[in-house]
Protein backbone atom coordinates (compact mmCIF):
# COMPACT_ATOMS: atom_id res chain seq x y z
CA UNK A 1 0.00 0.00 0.00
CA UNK A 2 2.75 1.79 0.74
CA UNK A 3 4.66 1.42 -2.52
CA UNK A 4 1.42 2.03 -4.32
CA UNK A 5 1.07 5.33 -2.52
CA UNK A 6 4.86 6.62 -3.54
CA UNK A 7 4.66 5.37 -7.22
CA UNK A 8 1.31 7.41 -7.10
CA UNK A 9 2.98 10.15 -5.67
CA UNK A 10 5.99 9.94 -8.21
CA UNK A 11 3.64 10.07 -10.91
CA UNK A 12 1.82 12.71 -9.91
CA UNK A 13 5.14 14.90 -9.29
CA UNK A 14 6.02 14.03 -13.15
CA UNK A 15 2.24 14.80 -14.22
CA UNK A 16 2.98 18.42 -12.80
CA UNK A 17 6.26 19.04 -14.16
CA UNK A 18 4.83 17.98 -17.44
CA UNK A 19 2.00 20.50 -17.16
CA UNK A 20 4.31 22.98 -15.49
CA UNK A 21 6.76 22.45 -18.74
CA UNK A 22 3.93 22.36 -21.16
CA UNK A 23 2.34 25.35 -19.50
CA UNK A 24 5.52 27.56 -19.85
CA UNK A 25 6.19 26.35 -23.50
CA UNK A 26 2.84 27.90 -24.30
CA UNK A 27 2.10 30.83 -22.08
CA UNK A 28 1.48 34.16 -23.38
CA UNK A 29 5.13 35.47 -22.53
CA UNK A 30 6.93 32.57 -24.08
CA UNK A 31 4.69 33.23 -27.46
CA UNK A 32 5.55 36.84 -27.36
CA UNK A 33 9.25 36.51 -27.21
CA UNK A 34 8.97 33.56 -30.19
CA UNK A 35 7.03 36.20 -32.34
CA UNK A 36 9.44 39.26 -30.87
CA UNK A 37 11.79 41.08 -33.58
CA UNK A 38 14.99 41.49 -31.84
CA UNK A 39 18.46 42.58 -32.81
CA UNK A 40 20.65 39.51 -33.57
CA UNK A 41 23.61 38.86 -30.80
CA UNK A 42 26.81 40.09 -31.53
CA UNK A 43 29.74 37.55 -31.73
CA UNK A 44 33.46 37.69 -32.32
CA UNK A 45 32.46 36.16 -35.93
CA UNK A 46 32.44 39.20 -37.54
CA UNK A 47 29.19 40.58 -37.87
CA UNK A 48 27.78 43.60 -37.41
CA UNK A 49 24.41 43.67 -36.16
CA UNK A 50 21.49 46.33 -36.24
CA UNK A 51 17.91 45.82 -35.14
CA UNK A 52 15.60 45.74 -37.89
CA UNK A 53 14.08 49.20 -37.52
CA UNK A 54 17.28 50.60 -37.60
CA UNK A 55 18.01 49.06 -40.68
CA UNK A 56 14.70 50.94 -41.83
CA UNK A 57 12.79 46.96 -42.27
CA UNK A 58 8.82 46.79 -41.88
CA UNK A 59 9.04 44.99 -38.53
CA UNK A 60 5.22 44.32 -38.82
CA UNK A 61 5.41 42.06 -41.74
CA UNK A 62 8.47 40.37 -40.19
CA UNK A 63 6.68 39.66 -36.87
CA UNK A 64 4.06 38.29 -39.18
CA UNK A 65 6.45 36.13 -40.99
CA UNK A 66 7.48 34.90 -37.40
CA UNK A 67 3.43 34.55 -36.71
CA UNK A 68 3.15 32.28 -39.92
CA UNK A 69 5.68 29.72 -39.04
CA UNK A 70 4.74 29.87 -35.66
CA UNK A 71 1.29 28.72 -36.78
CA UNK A 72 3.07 26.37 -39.02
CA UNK A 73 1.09 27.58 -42.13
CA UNK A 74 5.32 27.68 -43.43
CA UNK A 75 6.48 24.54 -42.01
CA UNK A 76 9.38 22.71 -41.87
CA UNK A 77 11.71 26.95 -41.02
CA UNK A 78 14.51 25.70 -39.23
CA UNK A 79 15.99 29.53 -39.43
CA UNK A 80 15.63 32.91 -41.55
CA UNK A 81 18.31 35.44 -41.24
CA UNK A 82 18.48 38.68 -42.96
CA UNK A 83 21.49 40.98 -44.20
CA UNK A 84 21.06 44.63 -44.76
CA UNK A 85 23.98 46.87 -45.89
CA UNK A 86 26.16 44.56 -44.92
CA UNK A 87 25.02 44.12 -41.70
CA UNK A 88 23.12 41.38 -39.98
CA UNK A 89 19.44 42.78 -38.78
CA UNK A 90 17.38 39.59 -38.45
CA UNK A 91 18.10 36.13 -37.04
CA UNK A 92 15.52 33.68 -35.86
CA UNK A 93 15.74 29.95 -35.15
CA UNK A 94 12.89 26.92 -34.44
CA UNK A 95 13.27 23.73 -33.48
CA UNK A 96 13.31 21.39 -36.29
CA UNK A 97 14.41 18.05 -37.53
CA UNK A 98 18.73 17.36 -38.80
CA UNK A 99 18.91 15.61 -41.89
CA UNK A 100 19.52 12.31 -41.80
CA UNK A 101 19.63 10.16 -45.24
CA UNK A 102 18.56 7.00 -43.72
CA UNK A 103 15.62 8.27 -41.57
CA UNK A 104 12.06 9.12 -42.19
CA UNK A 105 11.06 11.50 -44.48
CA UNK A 106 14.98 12.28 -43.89
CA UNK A 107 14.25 13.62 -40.68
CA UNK A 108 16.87 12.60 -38.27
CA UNK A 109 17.50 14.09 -34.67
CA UNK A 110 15.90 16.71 -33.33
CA UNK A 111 17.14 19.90 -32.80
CA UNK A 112 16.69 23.16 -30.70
CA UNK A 113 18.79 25.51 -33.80
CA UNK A 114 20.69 28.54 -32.70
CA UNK A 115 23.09 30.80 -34.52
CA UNK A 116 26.03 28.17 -32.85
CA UNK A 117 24.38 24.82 -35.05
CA UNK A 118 25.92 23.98 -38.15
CA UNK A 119 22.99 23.14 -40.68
CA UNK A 120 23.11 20.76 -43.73
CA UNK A 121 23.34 23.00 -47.28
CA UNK A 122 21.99 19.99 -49.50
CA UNK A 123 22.69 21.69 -53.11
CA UNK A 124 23.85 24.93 -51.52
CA UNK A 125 26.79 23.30 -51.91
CA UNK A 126 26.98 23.40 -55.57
CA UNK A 127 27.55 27.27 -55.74
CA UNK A 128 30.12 27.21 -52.52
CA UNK A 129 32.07 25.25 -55.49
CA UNK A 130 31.70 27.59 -57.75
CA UNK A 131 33.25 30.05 -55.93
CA UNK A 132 35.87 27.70 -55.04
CA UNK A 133 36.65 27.21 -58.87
CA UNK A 134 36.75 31.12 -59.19
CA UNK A 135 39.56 31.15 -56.56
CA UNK A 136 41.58 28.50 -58.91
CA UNK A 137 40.93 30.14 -62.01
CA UNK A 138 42.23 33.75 -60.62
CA UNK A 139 45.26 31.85 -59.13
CA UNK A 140 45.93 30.08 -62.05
CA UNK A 141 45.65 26.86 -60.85
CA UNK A 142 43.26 26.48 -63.73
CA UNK A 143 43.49 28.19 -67.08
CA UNK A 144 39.42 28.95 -67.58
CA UNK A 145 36.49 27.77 -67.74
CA UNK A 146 36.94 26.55 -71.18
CA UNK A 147 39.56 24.31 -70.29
CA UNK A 148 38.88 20.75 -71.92
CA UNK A 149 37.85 18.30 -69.03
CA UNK A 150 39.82 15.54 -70.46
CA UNK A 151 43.22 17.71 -69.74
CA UNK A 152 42.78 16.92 -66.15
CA UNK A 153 41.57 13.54 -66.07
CA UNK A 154 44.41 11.43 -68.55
CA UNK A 155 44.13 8.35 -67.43
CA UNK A 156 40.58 7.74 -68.51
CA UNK A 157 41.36 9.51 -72.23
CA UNK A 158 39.42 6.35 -73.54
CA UNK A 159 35.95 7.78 -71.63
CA UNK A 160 36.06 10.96 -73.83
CA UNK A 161 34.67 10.05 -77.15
CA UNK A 162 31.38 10.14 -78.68
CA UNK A 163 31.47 14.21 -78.32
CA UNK A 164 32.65 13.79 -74.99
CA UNK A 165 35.99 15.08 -75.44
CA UNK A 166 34.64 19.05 -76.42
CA UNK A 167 33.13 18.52 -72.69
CA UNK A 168 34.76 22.17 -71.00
CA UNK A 169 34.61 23.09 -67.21
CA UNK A 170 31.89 25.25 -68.52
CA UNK A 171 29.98 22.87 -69.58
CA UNK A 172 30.04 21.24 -66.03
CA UNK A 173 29.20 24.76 -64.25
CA UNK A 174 26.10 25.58 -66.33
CA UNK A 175 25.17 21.51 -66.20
CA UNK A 176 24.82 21.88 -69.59
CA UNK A 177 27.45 18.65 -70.20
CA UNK A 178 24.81 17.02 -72.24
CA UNK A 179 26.07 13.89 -69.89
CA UNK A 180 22.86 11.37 -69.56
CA UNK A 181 22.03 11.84 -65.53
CA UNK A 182 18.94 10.59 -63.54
CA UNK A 183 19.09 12.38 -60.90
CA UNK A 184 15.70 14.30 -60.97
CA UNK A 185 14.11 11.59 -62.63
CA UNK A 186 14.77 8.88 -60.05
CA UNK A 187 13.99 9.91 -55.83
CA UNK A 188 17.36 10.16 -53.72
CA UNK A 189 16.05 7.11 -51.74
CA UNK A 190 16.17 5.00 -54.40
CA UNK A 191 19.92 3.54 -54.84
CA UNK A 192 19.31 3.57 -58.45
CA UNK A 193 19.72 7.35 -58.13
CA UNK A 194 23.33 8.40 -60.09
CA UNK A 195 23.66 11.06 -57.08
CA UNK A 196 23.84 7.79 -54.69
CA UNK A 197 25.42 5.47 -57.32
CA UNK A 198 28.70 7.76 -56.81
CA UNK A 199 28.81 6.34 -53.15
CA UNK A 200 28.33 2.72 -54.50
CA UNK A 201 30.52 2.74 -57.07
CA UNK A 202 34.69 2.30 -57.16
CA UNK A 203 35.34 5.03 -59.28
CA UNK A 204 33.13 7.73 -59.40
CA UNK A 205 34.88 9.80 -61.86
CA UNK A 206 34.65 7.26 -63.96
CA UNK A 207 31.06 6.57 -63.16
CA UNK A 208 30.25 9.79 -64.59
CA UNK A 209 32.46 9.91 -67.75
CA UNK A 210 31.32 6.90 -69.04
CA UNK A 211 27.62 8.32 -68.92
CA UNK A 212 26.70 8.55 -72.74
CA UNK A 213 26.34 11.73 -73.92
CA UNK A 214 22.08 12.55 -75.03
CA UNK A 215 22.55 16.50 -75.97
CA UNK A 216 25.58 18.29 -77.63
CA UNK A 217 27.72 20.28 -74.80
CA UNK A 218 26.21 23.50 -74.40
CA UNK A 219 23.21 23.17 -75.67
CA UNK A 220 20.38 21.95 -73.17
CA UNK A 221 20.63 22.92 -69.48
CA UNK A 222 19.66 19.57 -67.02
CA UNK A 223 20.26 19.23 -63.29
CA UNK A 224 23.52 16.97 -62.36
CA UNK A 225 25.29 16.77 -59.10
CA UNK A 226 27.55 14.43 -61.38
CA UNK A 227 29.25 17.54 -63.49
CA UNK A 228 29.86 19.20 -60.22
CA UNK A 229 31.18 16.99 -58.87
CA UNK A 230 33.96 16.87 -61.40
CA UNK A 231 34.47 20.55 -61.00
CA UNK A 232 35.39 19.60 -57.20
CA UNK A 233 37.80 16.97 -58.85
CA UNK A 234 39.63 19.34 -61.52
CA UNK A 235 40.19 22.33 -58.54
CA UNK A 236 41.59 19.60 -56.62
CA UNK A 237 43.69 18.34 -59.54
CA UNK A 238 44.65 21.84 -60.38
CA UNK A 239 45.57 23.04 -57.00
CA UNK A 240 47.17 19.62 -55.66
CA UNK A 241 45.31 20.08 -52.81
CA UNK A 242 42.25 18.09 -51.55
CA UNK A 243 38.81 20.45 -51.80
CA UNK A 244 37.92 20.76 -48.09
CA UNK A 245 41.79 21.78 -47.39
CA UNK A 246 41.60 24.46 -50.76
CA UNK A 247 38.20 25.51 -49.07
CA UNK A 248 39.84 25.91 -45.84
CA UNK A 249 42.79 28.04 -47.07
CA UNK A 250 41.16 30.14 -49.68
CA UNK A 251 37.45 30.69 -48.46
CA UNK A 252 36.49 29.76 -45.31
CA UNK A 253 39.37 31.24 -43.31
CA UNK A 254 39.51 34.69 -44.95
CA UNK A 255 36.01 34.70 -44.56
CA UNK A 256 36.10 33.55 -40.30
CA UNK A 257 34.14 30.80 -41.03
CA UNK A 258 35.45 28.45 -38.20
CA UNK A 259 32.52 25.52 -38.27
CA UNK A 260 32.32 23.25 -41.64
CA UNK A 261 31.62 19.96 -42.33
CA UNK A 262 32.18 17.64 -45.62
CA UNK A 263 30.92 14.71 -46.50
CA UNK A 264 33.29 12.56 -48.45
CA UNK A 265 32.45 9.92 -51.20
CA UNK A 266 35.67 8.34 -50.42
CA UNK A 267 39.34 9.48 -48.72
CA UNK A 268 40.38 11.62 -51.73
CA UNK A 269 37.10 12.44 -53.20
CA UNK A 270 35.62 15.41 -51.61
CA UNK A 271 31.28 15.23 -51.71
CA UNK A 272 30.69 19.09 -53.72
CA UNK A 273 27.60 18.76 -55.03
CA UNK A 274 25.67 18.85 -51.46
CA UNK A 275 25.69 18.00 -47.57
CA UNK A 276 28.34 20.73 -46.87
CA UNK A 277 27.46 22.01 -43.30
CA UNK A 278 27.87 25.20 -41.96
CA UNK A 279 26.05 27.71 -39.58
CA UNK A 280 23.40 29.78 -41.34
CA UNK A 281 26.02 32.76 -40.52
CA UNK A 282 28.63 31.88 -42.53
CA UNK A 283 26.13 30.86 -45.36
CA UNK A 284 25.02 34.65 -45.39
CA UNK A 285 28.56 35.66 -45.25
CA UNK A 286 28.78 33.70 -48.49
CA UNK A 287 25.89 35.68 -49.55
CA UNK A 288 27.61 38.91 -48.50
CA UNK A 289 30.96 38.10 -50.29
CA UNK A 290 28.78 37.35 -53.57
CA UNK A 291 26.38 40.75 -53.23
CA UNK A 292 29.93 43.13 -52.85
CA UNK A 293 31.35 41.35 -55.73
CA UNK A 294 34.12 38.51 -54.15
CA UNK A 295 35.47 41.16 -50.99
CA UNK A 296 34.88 40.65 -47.62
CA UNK A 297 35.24 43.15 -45.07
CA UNK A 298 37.23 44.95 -47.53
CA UNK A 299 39.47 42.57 -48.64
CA UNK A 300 39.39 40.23 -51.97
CA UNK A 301 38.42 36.78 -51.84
CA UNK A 302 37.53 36.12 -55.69
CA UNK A 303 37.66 38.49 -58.41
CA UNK A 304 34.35 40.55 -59.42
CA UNK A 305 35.26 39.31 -62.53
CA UNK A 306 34.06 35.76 -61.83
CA UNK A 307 31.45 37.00 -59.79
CA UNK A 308 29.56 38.66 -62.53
CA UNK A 309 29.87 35.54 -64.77
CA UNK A 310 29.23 33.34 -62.26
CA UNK A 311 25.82 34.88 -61.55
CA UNK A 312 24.92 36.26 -65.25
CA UNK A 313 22.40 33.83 -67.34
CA UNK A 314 24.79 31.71 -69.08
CA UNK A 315 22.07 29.06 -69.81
CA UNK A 316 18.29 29.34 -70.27
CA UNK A 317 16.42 26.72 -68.44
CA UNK A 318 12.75 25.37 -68.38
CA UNK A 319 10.14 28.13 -68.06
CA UNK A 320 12.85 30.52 -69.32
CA UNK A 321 14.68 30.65 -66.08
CA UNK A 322 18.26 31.71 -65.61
CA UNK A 323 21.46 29.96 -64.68
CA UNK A 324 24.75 31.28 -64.09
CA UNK A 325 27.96 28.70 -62.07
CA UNK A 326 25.66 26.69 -59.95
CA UNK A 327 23.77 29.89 -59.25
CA UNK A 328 19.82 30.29 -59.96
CA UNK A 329 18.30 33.95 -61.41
CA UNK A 330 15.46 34.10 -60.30
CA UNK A 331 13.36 37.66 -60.35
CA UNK A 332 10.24 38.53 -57.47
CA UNK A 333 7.80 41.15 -59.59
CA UNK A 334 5.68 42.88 -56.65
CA UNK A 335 3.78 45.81 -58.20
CA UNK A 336 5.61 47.73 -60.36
CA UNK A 337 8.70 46.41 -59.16
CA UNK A 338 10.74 43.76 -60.03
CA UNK A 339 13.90 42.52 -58.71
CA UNK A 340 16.37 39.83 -59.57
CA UNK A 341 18.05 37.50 -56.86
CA UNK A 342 21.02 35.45 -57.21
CA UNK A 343 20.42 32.56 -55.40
CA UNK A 344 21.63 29.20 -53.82
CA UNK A 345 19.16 26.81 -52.73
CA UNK A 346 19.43 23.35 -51.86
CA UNK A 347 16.73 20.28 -51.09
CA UNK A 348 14.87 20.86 -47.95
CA UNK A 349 14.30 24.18 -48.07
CA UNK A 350 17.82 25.69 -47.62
CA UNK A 351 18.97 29.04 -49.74
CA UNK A 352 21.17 31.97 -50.01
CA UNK A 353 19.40 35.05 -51.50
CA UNK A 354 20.76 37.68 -52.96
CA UNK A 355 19.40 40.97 -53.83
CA UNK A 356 21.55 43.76 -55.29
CA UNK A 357 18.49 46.42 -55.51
CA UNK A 358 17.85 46.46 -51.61
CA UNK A 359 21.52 45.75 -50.54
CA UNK A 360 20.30 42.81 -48.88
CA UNK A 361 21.21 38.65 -48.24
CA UNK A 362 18.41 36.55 -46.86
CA UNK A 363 19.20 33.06 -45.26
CA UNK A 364 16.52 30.60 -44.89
CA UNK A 365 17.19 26.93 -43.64
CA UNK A 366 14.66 24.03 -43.38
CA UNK A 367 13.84 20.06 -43.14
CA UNK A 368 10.64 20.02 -46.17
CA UNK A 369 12.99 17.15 -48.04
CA UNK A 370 9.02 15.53 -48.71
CA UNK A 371 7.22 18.72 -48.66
CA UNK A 372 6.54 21.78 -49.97
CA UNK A 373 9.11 24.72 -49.43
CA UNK A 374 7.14 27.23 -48.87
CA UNK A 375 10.51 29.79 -49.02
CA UNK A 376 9.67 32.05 -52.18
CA UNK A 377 6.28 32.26 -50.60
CA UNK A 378 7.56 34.11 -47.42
CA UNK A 379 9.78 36.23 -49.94
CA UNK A 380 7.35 36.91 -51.77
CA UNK A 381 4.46 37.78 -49.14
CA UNK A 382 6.51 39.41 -46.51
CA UNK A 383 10.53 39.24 -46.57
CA UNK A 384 11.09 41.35 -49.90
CA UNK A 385 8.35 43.72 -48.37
CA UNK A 386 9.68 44.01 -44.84
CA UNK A 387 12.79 45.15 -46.78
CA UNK A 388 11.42 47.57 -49.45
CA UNK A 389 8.79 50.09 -47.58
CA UNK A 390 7.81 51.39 -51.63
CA UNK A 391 5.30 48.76 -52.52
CA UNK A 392 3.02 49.98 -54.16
CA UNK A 393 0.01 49.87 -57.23
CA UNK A 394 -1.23 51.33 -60.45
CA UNK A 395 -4.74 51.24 -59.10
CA UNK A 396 -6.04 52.91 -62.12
CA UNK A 397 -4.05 50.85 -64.71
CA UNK A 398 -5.00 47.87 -63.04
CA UNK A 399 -8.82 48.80 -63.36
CA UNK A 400 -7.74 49.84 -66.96
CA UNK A 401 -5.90 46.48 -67.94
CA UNK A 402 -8.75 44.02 -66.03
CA UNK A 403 -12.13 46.16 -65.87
CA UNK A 404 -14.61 44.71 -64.54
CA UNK A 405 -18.21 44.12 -65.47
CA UNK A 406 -20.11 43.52 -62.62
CA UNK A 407 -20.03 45.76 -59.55
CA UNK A 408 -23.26 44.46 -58.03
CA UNK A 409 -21.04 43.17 -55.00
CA UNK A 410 -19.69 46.23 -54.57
CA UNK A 411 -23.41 47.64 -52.63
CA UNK A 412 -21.75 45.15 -49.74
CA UNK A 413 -18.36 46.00 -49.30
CA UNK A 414 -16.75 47.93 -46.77
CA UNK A 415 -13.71 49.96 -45.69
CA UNK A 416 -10.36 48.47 -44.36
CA UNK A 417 -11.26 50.10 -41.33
CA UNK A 418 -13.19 46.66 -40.32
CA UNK A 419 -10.11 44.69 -41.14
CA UNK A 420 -11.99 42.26 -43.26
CA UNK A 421 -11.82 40.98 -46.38
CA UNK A 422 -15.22 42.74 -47.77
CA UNK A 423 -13.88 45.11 -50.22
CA UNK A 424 -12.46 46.16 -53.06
CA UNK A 425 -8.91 44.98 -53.79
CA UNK A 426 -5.92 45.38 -56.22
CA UNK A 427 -2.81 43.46 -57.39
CA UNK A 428 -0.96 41.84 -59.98
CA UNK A 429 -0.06 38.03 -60.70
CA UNK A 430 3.82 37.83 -60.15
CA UNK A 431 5.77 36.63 -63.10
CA UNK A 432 3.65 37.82 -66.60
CA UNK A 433 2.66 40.57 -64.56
CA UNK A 434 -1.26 39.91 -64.94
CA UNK A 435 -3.18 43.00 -62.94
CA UNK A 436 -6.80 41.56 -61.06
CA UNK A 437 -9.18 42.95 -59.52
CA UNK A 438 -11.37 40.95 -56.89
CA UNK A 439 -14.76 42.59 -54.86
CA UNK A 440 -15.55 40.74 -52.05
CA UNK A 441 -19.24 40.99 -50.70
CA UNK A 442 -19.92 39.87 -46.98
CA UNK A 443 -20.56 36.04 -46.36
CA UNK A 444 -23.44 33.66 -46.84
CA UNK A 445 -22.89 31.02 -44.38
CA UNK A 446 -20.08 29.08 -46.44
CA UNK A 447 -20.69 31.15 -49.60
CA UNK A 448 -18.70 34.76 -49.92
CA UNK A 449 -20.21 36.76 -53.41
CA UNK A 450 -17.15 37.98 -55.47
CA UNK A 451 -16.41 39.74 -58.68
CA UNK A 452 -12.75 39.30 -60.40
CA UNK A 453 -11.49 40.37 -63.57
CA UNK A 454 -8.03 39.88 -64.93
CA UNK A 455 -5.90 40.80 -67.57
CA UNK A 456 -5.21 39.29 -71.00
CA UNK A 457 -1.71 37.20 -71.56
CA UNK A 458 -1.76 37.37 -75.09
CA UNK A 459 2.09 35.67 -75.36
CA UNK A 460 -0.55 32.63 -73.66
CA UNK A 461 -3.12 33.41 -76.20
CA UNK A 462 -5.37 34.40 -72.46
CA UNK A 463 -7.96 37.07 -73.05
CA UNK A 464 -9.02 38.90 -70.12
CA UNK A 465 -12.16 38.61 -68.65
CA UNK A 466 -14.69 39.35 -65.41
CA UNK A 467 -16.59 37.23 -63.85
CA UNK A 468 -19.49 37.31 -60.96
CA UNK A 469 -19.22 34.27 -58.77
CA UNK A 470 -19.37 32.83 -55.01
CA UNK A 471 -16.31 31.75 -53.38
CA UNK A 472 -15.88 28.42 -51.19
CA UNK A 473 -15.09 29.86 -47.82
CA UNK A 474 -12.33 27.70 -46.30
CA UNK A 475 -11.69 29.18 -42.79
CA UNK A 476 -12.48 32.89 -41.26
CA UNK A 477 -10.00 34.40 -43.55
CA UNK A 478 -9.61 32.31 -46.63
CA UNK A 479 -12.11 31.36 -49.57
CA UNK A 480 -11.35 30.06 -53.35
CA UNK A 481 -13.15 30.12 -56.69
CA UNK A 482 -12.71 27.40 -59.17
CA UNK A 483 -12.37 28.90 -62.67
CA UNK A 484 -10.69 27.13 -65.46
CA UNK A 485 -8.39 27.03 -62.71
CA UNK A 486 -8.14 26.71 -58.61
CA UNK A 487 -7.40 30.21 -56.97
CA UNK A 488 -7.36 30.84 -53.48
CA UNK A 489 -7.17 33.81 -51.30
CA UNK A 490 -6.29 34.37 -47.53
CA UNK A 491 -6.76 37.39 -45.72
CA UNK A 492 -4.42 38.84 -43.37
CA UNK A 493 -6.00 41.16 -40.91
CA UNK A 494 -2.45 42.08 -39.37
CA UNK A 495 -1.64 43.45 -42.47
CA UNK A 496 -4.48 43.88 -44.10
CA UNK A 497 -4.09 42.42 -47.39
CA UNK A 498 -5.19 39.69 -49.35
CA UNK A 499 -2.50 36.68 -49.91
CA UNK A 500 -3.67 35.13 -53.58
CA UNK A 501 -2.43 31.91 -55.28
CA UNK A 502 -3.22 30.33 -57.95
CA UNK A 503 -2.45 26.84 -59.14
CA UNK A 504 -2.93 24.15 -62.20
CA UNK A 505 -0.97 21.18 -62.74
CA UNK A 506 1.46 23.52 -64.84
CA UNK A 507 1.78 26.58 -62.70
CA UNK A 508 2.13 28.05 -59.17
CA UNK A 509 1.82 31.67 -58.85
CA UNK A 510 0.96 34.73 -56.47
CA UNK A 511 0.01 37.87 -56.15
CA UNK A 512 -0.19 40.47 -53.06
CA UNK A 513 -3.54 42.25 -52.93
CA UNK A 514 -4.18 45.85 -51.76
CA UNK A 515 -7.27 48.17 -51.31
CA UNK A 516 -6.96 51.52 -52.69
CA UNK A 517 -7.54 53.53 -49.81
């Protein structure tokens, strides 16, 4: 009886640290500080750091941003950091999941991230060897980029025929080799993958080479980890030094970045193409060393020279998308403005942005390695507008380019005094630039009246059009209208605007919403 009583008592004492624990993970206070906008803690790793407002950032939209992963409708954030004028403004962490090849969904241990935690780069990677091969190529431990691959790689001369042996370094840096590669054909759990095969095999170099070739050199941009990998093996074969040591010497230590981790496909065969780790830090100081053109802190890491080329379109991919050296082009249109971001981004979620217009590098890390990354969505909705406070429309070009022909909702709709979504909002459809216009009447039970017109595409052969509809109301603050295609719209009474996608089995795009007054 005894015994029963004290094991009763023990688990009562663990039931009320448990609530006590549970309690304080979820009291109003500990919420507050998770959503709070704070200036990021200076360290002896060189940074300087601002607060936000200093920096002259919309610290509403980035508390939002906070709010939105927070409420998990961005999963899967394991940190966002953002530079401004060279100086480091914003820095937040959440607890999230390591990456681990061999666990679920990839999700291995799990981990309480700070600005101390090294974080895996997945394809990140790729353009941290790029800028490796710029170092060689201004030290003349290579001769160009349109050095011949073959030169470095003799004794497999009898792998370079078919075409093969006009393969440059080029070639491998714009993954334009014309090299037959699986890799984003065939999932990375599946051994069959020619990423994993170059763990498998004996010789991965030759692995690669012996790949037939299935497009002339130069000529068709497709994704392989192979061809970079080979870049990793002619710096190494150029320099006569193994990659994570050249790193070391010619990077990372003029940059103070003290924390990095390799993975290695055997003892002389550095890993290039992906799983580098470093802290999200040091990723924006790569960021920061690309945006001011190869100096850090004043002093020259790689010449500007190979920075411009390395992040000018040198190949057109799908959907008329740029590629530079292992570096993406992609542009954000919000309103009238557009701006074009370097960027490196790797599986999971993980990039370095970076955008010459608003002085700025943005960090993001994450663990989505089987979901959706929702990262260009929080650029998109709220990072590049935290950052540029001029955001604004052609209200009466919009109503111009998509007029509309019924305004019966309009008798309904209110102010944005209300904070509602009953109204009368603008915007534009990011990438053609398509302006909309969408009235919003006040709810029926599950049914919300709405007008919307948009603009013609006529390089899509899409006339413009208005239509009078009701919308499917899918919580307080979202509803959707099924046209030819789905779109949906959430409202954000924080900010008061409307957050619009729309989506076909083809296409995934937004647009930011805005009344007039």
């Amino acid at each position: 009886m005894n015994t029963s009583k004290l094991e009763l008592s023990k688990y009562a004492a663990v039931l009320i640290l448990s609530l006590l624990v549970f309690g304080c993970a979820r009291n109003p206070e500990s919420l507050k500080d998770r959503l709070s906008v704070k200036t990021p803690i200076k360290t002896d790793d060189g940074w300087i750091t601002r607060s936000a407002a200093a920096a002259g950032s919309d610290t509403l939209k980035l508390r939002n941003l906070l709010r939105r992963v927070e409420e998990r409708e961005y999963p899967g954030i394991d940190g966002i950091l953002i530079v401004k004028d060279g100086e480091l403004v914003f820095e937040k962490y959440f607890p999230g999941y390591d990456y681990e090849y061999t666990a679920k969904d990839f999700k291995g241990r799990y981990t309480d991230y700070d600005y101390r935690t090294v974080h895996n780069l997945a394809s990140v990677t790729k353009s941290v060897t790029a800028i490796l091969c710029g170092i060689a190529v201004d030290k003349k431990m290579l001769h160009g980029v349109d050095d011949r691959v073959s030169a470095y790689f003799p004794e497999v001369e009898s792998l370079f025929t078919g075409g093969k042996e006009r393969l440059t370094v080029e070639h491998l840096l714009t993954m334009s080799s014309g090299l037959d590669w699986n890799e984003q054909n065939v999932f990375y759990s599946n051994r069959a993958n020619d990423i994993i095969q170059l763990f498998l095999v004996r010789a991965p170099v030759n692995y690669i080479l012996s790949k037939p070739l299935i497009n002339e050199p130069g000529t068709k941009w497709y994704y392989n980890g192979g061809g970079t990998n080979l870049v990793g093996q002619v710096i190494q074969r150029g320099s006569g030094m193994r990659l994570d040591y050249f790193a070391d010497k010619y990077l990372f230590d003029p940059l103070g970045i003290r924390s990095s981790k390799w993975v290695y496909i055997n003892r002389d065969f550095v890993y290039c193409s992906g799983d580098l780790r470093l802290r999200p830090r040091d990723m924006a100081k790569l960021g920061q060393l690309v945006l001011d053109k190869g100096t850090w802190k004043g002093s020259r890491v790689v010449s500007a020279e190979w920075v411009e080329r390395m992040t000018q379109k040198q190949v057109t991919m799908p959907h008329d998308e740029g590629y530079g050296y292992q570096w993406w082009l992609v542009p954000y249109r919000l309103g009238p403005r557009s701006f074009e971001t370097f960027q490196a981004t790797g599986w999971g979620g993980q990039k370095i942005i970076v955008i010459p217009d608003l002085r700025s590098v943005v960090v993001i890390t994450g663990s989505n390695y089987t979901g959706h990354d929702p990262g260009n969505d929080m650029m998109y909705n709220y990072i590049i507008p935290a950052l540029d406070g001029d955001f604004r429309y052609d209200f009466a070009g919009i109503r111009n380019a998509a007029p509309l022909t019924d305004t019966t909702v309009a008798a309904s709709t209110v102010t944005s005094a209300s904070r509602n979504a009953e109204g009368h909002w603008y915007g534009e459809w990011e990438g053609h630039v398509q302006p909309l216009q969408l009235l919003v009447g006040r709810a029926g039970g599950s049914k919300i009246p709405v007008s919307y017109s948009w603009a013609p595409l006529p390089e899509f052969d899409i006339n413009g059009g208005s239509v009078r509809t009701e919308a499917a109301a899918d919580s307080s603050n979202a509803f959707s209208i099924a046209l030819r295609d789905t779109f949906r719209f959430r409202y954000d009474p924080v900010e008061d605007v409307i957050l619009a996608n729309m989506r076909n089995e083809h296409v995934f795009i937004k647009a930011v919403l805005r009344r007039e007054n």
